[in-house]
Protein backbone atom coordinates (compact mmCIF):
# COMPACT_ATOMS: atom_id res chain seq x y z
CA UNK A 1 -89.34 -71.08 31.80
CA UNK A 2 -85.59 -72.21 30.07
CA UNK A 3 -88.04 -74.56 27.45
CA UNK A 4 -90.19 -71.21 26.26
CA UNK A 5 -87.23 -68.98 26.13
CA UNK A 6 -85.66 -71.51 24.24
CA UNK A 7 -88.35 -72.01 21.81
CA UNK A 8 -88.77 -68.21 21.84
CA UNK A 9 -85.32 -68.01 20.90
CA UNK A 10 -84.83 -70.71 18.49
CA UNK A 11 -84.54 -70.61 14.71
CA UNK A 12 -87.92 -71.50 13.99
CA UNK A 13 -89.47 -69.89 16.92
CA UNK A 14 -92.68 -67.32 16.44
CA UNK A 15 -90.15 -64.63 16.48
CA UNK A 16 -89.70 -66.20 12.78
CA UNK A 17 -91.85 -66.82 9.48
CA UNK A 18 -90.75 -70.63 9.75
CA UNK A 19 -93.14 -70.33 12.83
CA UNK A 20 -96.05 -68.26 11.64
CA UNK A 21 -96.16 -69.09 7.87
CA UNK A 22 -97.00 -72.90 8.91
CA UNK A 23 -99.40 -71.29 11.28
CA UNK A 24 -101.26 -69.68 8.31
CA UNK A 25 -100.70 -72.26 6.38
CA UNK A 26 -103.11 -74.09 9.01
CA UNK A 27 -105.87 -72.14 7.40
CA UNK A 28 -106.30 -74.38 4.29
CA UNK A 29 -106.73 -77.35 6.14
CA UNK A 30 -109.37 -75.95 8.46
CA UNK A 31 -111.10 -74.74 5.11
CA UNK A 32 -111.24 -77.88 3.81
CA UNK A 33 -112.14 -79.52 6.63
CA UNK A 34 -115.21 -77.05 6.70
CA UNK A 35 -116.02 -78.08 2.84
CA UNK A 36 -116.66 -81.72 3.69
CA UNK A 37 -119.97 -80.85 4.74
CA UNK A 38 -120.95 -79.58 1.08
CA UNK A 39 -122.16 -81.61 -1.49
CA UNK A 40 -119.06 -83.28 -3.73
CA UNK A 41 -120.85 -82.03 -6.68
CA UNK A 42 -120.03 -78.09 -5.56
CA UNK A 43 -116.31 -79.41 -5.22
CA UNK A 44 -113.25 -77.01 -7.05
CA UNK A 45 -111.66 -79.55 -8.39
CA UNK A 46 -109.21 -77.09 -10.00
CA UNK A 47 -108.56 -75.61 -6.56
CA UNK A 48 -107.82 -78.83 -5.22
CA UNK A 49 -105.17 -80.44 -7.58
CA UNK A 50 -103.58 -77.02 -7.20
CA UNK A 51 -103.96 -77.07 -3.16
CA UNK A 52 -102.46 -80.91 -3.79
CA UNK A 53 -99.47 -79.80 -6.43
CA UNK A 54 -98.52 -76.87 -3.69
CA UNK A 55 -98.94 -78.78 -0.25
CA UNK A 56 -96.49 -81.68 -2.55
CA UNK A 57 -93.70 -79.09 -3.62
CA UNK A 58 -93.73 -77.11 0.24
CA UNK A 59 -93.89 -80.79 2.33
CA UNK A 60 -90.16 -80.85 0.27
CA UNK A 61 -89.02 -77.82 0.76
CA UNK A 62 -90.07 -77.75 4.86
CA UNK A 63 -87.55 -81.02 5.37
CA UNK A 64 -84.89 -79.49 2.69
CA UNK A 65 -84.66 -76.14 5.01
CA UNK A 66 -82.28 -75.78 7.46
CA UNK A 67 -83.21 -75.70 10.05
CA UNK A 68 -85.70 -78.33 8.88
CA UNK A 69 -89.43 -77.37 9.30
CA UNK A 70 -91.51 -80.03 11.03
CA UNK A 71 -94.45 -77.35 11.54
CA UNK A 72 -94.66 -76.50 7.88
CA UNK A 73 -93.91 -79.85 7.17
CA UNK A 74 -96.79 -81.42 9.09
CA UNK A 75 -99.15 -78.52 7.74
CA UNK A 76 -98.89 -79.33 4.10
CA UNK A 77 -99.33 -82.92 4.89
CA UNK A 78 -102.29 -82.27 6.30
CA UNK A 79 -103.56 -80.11 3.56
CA UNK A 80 -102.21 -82.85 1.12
CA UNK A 81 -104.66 -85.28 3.23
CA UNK A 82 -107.41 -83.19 3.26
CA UNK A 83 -107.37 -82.56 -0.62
CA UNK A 84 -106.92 -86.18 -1.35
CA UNK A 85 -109.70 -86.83 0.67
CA UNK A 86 -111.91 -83.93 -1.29
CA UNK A 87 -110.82 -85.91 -4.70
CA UNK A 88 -112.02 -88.90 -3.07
CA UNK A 89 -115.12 -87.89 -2.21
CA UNK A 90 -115.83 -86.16 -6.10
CA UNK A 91 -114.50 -89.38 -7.47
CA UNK A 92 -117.32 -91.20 -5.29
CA UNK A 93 -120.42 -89.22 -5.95
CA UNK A 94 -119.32 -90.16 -10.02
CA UNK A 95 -119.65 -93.22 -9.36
């Protein structure tokens, strides 16, 4: 009970938006995740080097924060893996 009251408590605790903007942050990767099963051809490519440019600047920004963000930080590197994969996958059915 001390460990959730704790994290309850704590600086980045869901009493917080360092807690619940990682959390909806999750989101993008489990809409990507749900693209894979598309054809690459139907791929926004547009959409994706923005998701990659955003998910870059915010994976800085969650370890520059203090208290540092490992949530949001693990959320955008996700997302970041995710996209790259989606490029990957476009840059394969070109070939």
């Amino acid at each position: 009970m001390a460990a959730f009251k704790a994290f309850w408590n704590s600086p980045v605790g869901p009493k917080t938006t360092h807690f619940w903007g990682p959390v909806a942050n999750w989101g993008f990767v489990a809409a990507v995740c749900s693209e894979r099963l598309l054809c690459p051809c139907f791929q926004d490519l547009l959409g994706a080097a923005a998701m990659c440019v955003y998910s870059a600047l915010f994976m800085r920004f969650a370890w520059m924060v203090q208290p540092r963000n490992y949530l949001l930080l693990a959320c955008h590197a996700s997302n970041e893996t995710v996209q790259l994969y989606q490029f990957s996958r476009w840059a394969k059915a070109q070939g």
